[in-house]
Protein backbone atom coordinates (compact mmCIF):
# COMPACT_ATOMS: atom_id res chain seq x y z
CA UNK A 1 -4.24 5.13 6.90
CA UNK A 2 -3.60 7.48 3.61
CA UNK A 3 -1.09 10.46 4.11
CA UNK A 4 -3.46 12.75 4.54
CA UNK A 5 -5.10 11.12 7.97
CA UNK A 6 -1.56 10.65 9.31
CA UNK A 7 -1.20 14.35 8.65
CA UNK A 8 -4.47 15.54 10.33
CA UNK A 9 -3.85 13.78 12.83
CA UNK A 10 0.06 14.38 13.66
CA UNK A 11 -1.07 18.04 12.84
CA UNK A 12 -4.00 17.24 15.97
CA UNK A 13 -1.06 15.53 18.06
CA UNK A 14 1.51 18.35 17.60
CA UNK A 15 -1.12 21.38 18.34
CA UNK A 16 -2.08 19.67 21.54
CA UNK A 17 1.57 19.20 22.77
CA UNK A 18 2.28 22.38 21.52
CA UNK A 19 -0.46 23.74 24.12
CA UNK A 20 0.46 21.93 26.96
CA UNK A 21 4.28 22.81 26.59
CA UNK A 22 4.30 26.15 25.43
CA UNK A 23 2.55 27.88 28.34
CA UNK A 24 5.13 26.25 30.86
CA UNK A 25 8.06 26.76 28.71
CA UNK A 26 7.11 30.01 28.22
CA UNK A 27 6.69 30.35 31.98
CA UNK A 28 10.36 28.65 32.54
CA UNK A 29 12.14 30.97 29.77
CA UNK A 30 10.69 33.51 31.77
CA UNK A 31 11.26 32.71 35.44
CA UNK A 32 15.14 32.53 34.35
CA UNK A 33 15.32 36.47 34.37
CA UNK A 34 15.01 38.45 37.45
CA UNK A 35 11.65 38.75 38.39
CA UNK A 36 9.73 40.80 40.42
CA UNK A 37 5.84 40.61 40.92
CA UNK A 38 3.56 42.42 43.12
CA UNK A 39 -0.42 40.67 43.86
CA UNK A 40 -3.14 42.71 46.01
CA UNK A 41 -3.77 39.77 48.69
CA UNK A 42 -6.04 41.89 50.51
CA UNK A 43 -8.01 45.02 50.21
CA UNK A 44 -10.91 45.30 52.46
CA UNK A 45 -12.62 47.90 54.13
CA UNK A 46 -12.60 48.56 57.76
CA UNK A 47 -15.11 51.17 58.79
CA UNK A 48 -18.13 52.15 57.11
CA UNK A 49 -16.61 52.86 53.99
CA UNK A 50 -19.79 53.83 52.49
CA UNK A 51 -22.77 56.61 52.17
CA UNK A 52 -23.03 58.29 55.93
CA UNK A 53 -27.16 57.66 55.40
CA UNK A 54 -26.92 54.49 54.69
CA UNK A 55 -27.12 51.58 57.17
CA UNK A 56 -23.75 50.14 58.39
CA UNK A 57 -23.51 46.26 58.22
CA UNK A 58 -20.00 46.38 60.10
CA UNK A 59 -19.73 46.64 64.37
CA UNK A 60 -17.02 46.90 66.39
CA UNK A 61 -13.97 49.90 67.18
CA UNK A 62 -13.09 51.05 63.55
CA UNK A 63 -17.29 51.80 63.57
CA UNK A 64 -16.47 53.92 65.89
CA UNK A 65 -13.79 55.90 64.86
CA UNK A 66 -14.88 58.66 62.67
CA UNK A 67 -11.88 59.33 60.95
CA UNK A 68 -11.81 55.38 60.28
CA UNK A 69 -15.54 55.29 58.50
CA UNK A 70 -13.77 55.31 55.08
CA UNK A 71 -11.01 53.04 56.22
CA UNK A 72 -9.19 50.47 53.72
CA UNK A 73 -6.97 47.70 54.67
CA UNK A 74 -4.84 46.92 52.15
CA UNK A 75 -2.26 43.80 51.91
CA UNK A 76 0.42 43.91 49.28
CA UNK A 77 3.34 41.01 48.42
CA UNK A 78 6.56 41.54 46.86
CA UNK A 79 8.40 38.46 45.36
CA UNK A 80 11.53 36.99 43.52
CA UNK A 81 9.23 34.46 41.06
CA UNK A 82 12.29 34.19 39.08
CA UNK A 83 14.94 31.80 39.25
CA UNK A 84 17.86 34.59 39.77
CA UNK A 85 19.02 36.49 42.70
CA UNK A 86 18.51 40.22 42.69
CA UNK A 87 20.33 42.50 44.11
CA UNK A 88 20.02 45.81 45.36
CA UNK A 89 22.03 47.44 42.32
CA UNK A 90 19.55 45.55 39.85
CA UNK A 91 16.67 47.98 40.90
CA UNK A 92 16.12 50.64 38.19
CA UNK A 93 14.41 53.50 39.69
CA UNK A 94 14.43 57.14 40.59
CA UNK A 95 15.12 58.47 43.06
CA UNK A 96 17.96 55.99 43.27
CA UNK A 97 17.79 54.82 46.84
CA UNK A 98 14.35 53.38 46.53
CA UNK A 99 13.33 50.18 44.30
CA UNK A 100 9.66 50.19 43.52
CA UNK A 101 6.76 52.93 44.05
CA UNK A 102 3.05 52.00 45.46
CA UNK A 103 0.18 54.14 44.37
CA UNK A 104 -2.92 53.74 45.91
CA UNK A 105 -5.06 56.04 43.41
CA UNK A 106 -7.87 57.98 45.52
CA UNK A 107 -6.95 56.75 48.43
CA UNK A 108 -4.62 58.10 51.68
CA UNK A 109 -2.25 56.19 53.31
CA UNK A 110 -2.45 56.48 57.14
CA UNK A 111 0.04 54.20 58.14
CA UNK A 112 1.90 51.11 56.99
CA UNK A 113 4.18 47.96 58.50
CA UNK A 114 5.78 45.43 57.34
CA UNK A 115 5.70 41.61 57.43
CA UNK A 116 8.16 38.92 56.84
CA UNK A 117 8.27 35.32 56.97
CA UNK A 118 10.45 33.73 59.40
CA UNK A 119 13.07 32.55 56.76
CA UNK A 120 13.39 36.09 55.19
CA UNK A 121 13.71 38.46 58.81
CA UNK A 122 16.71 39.54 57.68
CA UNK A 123 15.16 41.67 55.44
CA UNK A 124 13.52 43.83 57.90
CA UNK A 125 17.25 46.20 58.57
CA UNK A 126 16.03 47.57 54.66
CA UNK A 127 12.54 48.81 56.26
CA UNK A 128 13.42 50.15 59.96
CA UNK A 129 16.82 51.63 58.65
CA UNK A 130 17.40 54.30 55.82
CA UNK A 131 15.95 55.09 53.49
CA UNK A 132 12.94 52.56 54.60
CA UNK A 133 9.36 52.75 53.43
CA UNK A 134 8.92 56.65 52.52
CA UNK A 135 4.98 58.37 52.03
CA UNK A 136 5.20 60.95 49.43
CA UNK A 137 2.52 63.06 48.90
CA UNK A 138 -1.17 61.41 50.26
CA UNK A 139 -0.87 58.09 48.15
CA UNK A 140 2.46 57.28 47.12
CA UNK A 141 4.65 54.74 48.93
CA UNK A 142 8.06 54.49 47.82
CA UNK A 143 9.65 50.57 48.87
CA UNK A 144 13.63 50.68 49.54
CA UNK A 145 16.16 48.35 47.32
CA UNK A 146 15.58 44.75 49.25
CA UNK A 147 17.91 42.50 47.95
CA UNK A 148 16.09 39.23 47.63
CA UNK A 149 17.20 35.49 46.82
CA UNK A 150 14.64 33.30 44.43
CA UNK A 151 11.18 32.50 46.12
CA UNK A 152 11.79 35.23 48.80
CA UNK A 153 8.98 37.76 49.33
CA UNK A 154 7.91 40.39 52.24
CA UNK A 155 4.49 42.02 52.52
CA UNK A 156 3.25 45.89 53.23
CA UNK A 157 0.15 46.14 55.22
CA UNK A 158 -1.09 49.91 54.63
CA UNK A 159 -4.07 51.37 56.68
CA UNK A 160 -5.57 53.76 54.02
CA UNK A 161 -8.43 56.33 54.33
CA UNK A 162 -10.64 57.95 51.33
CA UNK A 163 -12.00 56.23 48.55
CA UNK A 164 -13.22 52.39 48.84
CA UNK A 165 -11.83 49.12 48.67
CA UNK A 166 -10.83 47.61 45.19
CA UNK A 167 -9.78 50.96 43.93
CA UNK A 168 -6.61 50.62 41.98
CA UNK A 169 -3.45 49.47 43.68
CA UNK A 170 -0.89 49.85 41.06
CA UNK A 171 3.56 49.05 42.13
CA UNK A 172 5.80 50.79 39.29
CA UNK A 173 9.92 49.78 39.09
CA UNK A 174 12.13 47.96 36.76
CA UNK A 175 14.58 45.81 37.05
CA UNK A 176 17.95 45.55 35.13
CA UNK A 177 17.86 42.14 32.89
CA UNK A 178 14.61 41.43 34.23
CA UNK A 179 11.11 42.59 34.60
CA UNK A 180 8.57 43.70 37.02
CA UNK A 181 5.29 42.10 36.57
CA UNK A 182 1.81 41.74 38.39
CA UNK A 183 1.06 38.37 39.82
CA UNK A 184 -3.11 37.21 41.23
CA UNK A 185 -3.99 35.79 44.59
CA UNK A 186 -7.70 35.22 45.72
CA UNK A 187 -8.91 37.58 47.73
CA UNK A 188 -10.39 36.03 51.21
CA UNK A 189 -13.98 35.73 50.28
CA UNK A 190 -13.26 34.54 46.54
CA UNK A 191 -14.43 31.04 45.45
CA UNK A 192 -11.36 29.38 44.07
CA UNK A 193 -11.44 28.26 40.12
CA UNK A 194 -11.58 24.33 39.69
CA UNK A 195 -9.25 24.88 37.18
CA UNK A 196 -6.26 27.56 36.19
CA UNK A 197 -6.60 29.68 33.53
CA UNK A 198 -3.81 27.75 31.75
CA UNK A 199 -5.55 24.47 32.58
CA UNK A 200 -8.60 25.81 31.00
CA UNK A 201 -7.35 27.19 27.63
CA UNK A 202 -4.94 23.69 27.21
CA UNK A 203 -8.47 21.87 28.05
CA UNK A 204 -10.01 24.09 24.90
CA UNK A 205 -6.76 23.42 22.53
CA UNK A 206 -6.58 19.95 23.38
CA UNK A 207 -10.36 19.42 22.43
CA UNK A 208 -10.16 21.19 19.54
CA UNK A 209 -7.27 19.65 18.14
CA UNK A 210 -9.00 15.89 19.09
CA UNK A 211 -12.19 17.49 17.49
CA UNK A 212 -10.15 18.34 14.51
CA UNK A 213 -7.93 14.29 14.34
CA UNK A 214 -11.32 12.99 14.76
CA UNK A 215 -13.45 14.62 12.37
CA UNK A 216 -11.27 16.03 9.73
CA UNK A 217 -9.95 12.48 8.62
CA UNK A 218 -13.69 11.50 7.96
CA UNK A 219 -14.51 14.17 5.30
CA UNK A 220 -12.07 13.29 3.32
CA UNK A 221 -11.60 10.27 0.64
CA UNK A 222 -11.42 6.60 2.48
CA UNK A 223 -7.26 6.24 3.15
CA UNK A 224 -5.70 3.62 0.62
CA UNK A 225 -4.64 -0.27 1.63
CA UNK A 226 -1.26 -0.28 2.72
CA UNK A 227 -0.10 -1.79 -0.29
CA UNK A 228 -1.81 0.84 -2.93
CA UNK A 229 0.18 3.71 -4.40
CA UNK A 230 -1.19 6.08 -6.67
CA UNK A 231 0.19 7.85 -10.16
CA UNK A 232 0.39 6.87 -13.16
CA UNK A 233 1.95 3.80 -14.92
CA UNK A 234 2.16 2.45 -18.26
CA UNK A 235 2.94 -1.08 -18.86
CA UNK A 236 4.64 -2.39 -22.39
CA UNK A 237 6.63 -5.04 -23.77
CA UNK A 238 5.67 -8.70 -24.41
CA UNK A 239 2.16 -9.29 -26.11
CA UNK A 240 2.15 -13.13 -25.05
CA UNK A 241 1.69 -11.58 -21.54
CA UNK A 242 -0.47 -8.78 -22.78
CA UNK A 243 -4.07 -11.08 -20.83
CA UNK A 244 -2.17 -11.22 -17.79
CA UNK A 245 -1.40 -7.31 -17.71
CA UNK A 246 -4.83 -6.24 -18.63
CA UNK A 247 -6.32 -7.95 -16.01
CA UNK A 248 -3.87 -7.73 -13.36
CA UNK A 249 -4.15 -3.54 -13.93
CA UNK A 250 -7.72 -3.85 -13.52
CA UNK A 251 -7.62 -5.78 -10.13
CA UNK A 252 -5.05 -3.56 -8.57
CA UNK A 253 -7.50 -0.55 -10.04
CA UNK A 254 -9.85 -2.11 -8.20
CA UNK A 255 -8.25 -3.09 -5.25
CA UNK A 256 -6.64 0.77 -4.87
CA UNK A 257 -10.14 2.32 -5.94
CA UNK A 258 -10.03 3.11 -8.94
CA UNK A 259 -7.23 5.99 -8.35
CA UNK A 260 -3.94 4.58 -9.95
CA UNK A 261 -4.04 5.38 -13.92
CA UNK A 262 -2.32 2.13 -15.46
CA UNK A 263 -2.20 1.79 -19.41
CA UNK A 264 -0.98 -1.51 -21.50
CA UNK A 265 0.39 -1.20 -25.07
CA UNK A 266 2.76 -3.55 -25.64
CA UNK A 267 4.83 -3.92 -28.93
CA UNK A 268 7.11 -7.01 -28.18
CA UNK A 269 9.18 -7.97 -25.95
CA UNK A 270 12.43 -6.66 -27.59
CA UNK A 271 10.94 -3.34 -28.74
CA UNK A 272 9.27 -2.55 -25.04
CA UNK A 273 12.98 -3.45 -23.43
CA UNK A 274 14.97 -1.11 -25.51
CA UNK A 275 12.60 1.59 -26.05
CA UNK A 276 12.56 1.71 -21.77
CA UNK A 277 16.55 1.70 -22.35
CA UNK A 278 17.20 4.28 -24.27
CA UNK A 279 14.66 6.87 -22.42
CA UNK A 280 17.17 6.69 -19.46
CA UNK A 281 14.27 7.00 -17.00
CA UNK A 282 12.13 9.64 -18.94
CA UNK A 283 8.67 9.62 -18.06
CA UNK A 284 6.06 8.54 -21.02
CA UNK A 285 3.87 11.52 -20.77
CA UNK A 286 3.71 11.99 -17.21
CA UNK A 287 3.42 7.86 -16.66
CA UNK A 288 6.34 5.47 -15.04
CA UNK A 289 7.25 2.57 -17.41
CA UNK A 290 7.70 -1.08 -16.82
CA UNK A 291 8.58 -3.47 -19.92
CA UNK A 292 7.67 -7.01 -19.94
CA UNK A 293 9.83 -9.74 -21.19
CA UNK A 294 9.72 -13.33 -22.13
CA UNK A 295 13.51 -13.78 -21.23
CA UNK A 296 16.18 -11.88 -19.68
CA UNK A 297 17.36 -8.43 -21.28
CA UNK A 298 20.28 -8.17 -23.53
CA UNK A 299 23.33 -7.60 -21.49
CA UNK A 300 24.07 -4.19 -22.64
CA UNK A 301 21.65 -2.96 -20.65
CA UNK A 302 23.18 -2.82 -17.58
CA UNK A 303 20.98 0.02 -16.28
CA UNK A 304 17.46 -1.86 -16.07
CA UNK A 305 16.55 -2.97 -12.63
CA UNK A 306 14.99 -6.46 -12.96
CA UNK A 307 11.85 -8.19 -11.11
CA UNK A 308 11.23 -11.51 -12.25
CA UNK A 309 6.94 -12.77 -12.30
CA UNK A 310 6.22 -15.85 -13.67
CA UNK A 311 7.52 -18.81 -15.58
CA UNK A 312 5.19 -18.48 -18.90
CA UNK A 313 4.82 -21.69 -21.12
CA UNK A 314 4.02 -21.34 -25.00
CA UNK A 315 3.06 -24.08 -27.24
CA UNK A 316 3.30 -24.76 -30.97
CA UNK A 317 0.17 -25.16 -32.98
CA UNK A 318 -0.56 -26.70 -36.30
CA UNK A 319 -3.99 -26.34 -38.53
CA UNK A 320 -6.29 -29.01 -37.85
CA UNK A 321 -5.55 -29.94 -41.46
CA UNK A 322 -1.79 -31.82 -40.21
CA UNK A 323 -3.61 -34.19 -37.98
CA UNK A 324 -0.31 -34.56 -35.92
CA UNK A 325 -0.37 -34.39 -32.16
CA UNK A 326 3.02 -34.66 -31.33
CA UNK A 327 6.47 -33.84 -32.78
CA UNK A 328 10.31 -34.53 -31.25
CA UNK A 329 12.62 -31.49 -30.82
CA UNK A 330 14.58 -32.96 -33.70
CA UNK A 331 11.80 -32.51 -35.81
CA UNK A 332 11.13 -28.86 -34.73
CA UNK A 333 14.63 -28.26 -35.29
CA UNK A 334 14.47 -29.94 -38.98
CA UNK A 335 11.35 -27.77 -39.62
CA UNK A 336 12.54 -24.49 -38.60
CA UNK A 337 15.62 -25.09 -40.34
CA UNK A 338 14.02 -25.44 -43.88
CA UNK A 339 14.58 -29.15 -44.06
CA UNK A 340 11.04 -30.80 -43.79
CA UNK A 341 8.90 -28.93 -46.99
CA UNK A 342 5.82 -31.41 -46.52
CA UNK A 343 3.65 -32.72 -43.79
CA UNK A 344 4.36 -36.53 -45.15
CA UNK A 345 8.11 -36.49 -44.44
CA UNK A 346 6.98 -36.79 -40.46
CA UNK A 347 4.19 -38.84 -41.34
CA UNK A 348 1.71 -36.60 -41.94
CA UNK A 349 -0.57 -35.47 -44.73
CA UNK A 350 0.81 -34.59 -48.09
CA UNK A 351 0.80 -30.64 -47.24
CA UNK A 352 3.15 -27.91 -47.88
CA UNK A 353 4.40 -26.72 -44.77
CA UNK A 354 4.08 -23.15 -43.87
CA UNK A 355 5.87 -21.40 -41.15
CA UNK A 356 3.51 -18.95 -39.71
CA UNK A 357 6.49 -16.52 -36.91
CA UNK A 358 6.97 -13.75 -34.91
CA UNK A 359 8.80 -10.77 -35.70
CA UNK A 360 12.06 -10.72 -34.59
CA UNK A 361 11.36 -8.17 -31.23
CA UNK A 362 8.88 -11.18 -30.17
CA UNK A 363 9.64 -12.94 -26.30
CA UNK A 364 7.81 -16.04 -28.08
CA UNK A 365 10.35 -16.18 -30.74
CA UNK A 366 13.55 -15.95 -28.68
CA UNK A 367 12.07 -18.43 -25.90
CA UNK A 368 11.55 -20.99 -29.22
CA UNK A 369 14.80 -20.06 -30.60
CA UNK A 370 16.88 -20.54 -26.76
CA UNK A 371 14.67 -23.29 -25.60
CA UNK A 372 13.90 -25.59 -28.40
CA UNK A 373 16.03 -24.61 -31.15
CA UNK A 374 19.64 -24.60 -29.65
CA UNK A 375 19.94 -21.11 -30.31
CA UNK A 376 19.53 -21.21 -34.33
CA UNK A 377 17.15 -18.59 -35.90
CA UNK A 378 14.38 -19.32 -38.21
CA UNK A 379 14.93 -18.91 -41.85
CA UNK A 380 13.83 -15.63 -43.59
CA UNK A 381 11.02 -14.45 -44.31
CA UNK A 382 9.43 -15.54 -47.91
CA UNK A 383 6.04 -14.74 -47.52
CA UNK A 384 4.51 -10.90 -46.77
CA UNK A 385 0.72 -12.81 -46.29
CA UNK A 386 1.71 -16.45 -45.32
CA UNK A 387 0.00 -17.63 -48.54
CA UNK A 388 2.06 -16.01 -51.52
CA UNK A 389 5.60 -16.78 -51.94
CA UNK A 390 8.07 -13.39 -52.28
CA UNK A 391 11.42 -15.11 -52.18
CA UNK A 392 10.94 -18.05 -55.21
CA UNK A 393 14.35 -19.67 -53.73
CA UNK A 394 13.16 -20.05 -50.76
CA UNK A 395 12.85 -24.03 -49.35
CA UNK A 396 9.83 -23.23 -47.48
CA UNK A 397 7.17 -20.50 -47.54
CA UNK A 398 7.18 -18.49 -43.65
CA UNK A 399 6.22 -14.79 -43.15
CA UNK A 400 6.32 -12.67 -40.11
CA UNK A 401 3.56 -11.38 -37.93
CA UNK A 402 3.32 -8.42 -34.90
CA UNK A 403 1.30 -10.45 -32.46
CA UNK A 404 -0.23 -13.67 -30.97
CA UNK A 405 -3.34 -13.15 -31.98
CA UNK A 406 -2.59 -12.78 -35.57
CA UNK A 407 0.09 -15.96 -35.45
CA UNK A 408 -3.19 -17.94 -34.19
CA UNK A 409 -5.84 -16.50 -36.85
CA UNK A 410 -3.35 -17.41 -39.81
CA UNK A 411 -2.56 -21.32 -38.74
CA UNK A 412 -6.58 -21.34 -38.12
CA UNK A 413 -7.04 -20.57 -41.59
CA UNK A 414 -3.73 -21.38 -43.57
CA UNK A 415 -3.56 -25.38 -44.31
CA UNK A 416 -0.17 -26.60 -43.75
CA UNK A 417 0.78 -23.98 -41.26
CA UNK A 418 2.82 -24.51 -37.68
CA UNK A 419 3.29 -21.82 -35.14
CA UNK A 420 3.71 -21.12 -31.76
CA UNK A 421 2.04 -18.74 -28.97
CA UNK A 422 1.57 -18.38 -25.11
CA UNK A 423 -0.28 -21.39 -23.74
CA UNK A 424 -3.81 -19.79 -22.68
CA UNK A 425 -4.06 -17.64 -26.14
CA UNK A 426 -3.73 -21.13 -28.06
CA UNK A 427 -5.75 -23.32 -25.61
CA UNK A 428 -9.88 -23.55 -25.73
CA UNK A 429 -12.09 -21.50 -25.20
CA UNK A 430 -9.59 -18.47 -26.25
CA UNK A 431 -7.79 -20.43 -29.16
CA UNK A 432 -9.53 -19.86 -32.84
CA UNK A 433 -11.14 -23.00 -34.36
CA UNK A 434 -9.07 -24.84 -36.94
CA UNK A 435 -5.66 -25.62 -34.92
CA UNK A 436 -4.88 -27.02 -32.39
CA UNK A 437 -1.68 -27.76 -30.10
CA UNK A 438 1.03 -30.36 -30.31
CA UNK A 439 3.30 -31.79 -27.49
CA UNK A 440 7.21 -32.50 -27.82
CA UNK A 441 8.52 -35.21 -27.30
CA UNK A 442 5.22 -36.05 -25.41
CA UNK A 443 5.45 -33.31 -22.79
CA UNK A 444 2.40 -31.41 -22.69
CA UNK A 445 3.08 -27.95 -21.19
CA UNK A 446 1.37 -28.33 -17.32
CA UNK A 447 2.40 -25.49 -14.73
CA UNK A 448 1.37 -28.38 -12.11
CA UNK A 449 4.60 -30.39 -13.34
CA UNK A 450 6.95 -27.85 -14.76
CA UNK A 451 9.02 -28.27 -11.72
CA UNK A 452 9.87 -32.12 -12.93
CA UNK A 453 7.88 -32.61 -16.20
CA UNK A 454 10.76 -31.74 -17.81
CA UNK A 455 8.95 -29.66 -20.92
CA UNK A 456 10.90 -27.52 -22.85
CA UNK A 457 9.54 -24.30 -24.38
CA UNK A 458 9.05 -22.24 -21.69
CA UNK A 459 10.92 -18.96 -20.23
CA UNK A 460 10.68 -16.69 -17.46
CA UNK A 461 8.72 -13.55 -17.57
CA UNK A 462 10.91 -10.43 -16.70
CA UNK A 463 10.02 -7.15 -15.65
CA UNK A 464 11.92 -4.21 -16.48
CA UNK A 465 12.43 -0.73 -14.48
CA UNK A 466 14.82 2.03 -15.11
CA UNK A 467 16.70 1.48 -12.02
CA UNK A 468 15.50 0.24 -9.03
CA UNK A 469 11.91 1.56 -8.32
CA UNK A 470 11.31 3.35 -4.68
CA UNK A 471 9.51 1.18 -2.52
CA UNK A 472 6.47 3.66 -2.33
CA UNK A 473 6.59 3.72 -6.07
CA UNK A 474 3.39 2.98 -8.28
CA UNK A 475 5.85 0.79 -10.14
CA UNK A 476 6.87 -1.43 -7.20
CA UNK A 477 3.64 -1.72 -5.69
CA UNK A 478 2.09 -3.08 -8.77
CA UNK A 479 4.76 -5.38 -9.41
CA UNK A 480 4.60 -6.79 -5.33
CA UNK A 481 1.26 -7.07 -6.16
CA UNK A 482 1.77 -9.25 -9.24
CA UNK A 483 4.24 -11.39 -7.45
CA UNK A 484 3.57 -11.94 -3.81
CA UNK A 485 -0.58 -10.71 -3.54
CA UNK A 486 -2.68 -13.68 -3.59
CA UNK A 487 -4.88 -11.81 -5.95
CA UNK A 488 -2.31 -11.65 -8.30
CA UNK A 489 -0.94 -14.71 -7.92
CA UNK A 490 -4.33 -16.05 -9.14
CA UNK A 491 -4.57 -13.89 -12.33
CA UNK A 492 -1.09 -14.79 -13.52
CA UNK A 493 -2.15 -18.81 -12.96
CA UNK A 494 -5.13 -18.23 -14.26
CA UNK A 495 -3.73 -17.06 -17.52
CA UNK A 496 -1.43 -20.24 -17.90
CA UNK A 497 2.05 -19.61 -16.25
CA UNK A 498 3.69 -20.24 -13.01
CA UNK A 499 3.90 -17.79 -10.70
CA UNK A 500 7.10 -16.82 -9.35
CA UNK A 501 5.95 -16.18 -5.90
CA UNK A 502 4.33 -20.22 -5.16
CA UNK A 503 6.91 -22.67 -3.61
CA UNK A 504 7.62 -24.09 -7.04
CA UNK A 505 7.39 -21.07 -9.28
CA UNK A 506 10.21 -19.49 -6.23
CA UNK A 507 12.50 -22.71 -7.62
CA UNK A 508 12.19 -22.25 -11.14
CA UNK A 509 12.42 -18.55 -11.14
CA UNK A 510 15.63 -18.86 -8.54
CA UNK A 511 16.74 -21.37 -10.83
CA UNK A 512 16.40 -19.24 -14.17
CA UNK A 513 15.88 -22.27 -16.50
């Protein structure tokens, strides 16, 4: 589920508990102050109560009665719906000795009495003694200060004459800290509601906020595997692994449709390390860097977080020309020291020999130097072509090129030449015709057997971070991707190395030989 579904929908989930607890917490917050309301739970008419030529519908005494044809009954209930006692000083009202006023607008009141439940009959001393209920004028009844606990209520039945039932019943008052407010009861021949108002309107928010989780979530983009992050990323460093990169960025594109923006342009292994160490963390144009590295960083940089992805294995490779399908490391060593000039001294044919290298920020080259040569460098450089000698002195001819690719195309075509690449870039169908590789010591690089086969020019492929990468980082989803998905697992074995995340890639990795 992308971030944007989990926010619809929280969004959904919050405005529908946000409905069903406001209009109760509102209520609550309320009910703490004093509270007063009034409700109409009767108003009915008695007599005729309508046009003298018209036909009565009622019978009985009040019929009768012709000062009763316009009669009114009228039922009216005082409460505490608060939570806090009120007392007879809490009433705000003028003149002082009285609490609340009743008008009964068009109407004239007769005669009134008062009821109380049996749990509240000590309220009735309020009504029979002074000041009591009080008519002033035709249709204004003024209610004494009754003291009254929470949930305690009395009720004023008033005979009225003039006007008709339902006219307006209105109770004025105030209360100190509190309010006076007017509550609803059904009248007798009103058909109850299925549901309360407040049931009703949380019904309407609840459905439109499940409309809204539902719905909203399907107009928009399809959400993102778990394991896809978006942004952008470039990816640098080692061009031995440059096959691996390019396709591994295009299955995770794939895999997170088509949304993260990943670039590769690598340089070296050496170059993309310290060029990611000396931006301290500055973004390339908007875009996240990782450098990859055949071997470990230089120790200086003590500020590069480090993920390590596969065991890669390179190869040398001689033009077709040598005929020789094998040499000892003591051989290598003699040859990259300047001491073997010809082909014949190891039994080969009577060629020059020409060392065809990687520049000196090349993974390739320091995993030949470290792993087969015991740490000693190649010779200089005495060639600028790898055919025409610049340094006459020199005991054998070598030059220096920027990539694989190029190391490959000048042994296929220069006779007499020995170099060295990643495994898949120098094995068919990918390697150029005219060379071809050579084992040492008769170990043939297999990742099957690099656990035990014992083969030597090899290293571990690094990747470098400015720090640690957050876990919802582009960065460190691409990189769990290359190690533990099984996707990526297959494109980095696919390409010739060992991945670090199989059962024997985890011990050579762990072991870092």
């Amino acid at each position: 589920m992308g971030w944007l579904e989990i926010s619809f929908t929280a969004a959904g989930l919050v405005l529908g508990l946000a409905s069903m607890v406001t209009p109760f917490a509102a209520d609550l917050r309320a009910r703490r102050s004093r509270r007063i309301g009034f409700r109409t739970q009767m108003d009915i008419a008695i007599g005729h109560n309508g046009p003298t030529d018209e036909a009565d519908p009622r019978l009985g005494l009040f019929n009768d009665l012709p000062a009763m044809r316009d009669a009114t009954l009228v039922l009216l209930r005082i409460e505490n719906d608060g939570t806090r006692h009120i007392e007879e000083s809490d009433y705000i009202h003028s003149p002082r000795e009285y609490g609340l006023t009743a008008e009964f607008t068009g109407r004239r009141i007769e005669a009134q009495d008062v009821t109380l439940p049996e749990d509240h009959a000590n309220l009735m001393g309020y009504f029979e003694n002074e000041p009591g209920l009080r008519v002033v004028g035709t249709s204004t009844l003024l209610i004494p200060r009754v003291p009254l606990k929470p949930g305690a209520f009395y009720k004023i039945l008033v005979l009225l004459t003039g006007g008709q039932e339902g006219d307006k019943v209105t109770v004025t008052g105030d209360v100190r800290d509190g309010s006076l407010h007017e509550n609803h009861s059904l009248t007798p021949d009103e058909k109850p509601p299925v549901f309360s108002r407040k049931a009703r309107w949380t019904t309407v928010v609840l459905g439109i906020a499940l409309i809204a989780a539902v719905t909203l979530p399907m107009l928009l983009p399809p959400a993102l595997p778990s394991d896809c992050e978006t942004g952008r990323l470039r990816l640098t460093g080692s061009t031995a692994f440059e096959p691996v990169l390019n396709e591994l960025a295009q299955k995770y594109r794939d895999h997170c449709q088509g949304r993260p923006d990943i670039t590769v342009t690598t340089h070296g292994s050496r170059t993309g390390v310290r060029e990611l160490a000396l931006s301290e963390g500055a973004l390339d144009q908007g875009a996240h860097v990782v450098a990859f590295s055949d071997g470990p960083r230089p120790a200086s940089y003590t500020r590069l977080g480090e993920s390590r992805i596969a065991v890669s294995l390179f190869t040398l490779v001689v033009h077709d020309d040598v005929r020789l399908t094998n040499l000892s490391v003591a051989d290598v060593r003699r040859l990259y020291g300047g001491r073997v000039r010809n082909w014949s001294e190891l039994g080969g044919p009577d060629l020059p020999v020409v060392l065809v290298s990687r520049s000196s920020g090349s993974g390739t080259r320091s995993a030949l130097t470290s792993r087969v040569l015991a740490g000693a460098d190649e010779p200089p450089a005495s060639s600028d072509d790898c055919v025409n000698r610049t340094v006459r002195t020199a005991s054998v001819l070598r030059c220096e090129l920027d990539s694989t690719e190029q190391v490959l195309e000048a042994v296929a075509r220069t006779p007499g030449a020995l170099g060295y690449s990643e495994l898949r870039a120098a094995s068919p169908p990918d390697a150029p015709l005219g060379l071809h590789r050579v084992t040492l010591d008769g170990r043939a690089p297999d990742p099957d057997r690099l656990d035990a086969g014992g083969y030597p020019y090899r290293e571990i492929e690094y990747a470098y971070t400015y720090g640690r990468p957050p876990a919802d980082s582009l960065a460190s989803s691409f990189l769990s991707y290359a190690v533990d998905n099984g996707t990526g697992k297959g494109v980095v074995a696919a390409h010739g190395h060992l991945p670090c995340g199989t059962p024997v890639g985890l011990r050579v990795c762990g072991r870092g030989d």
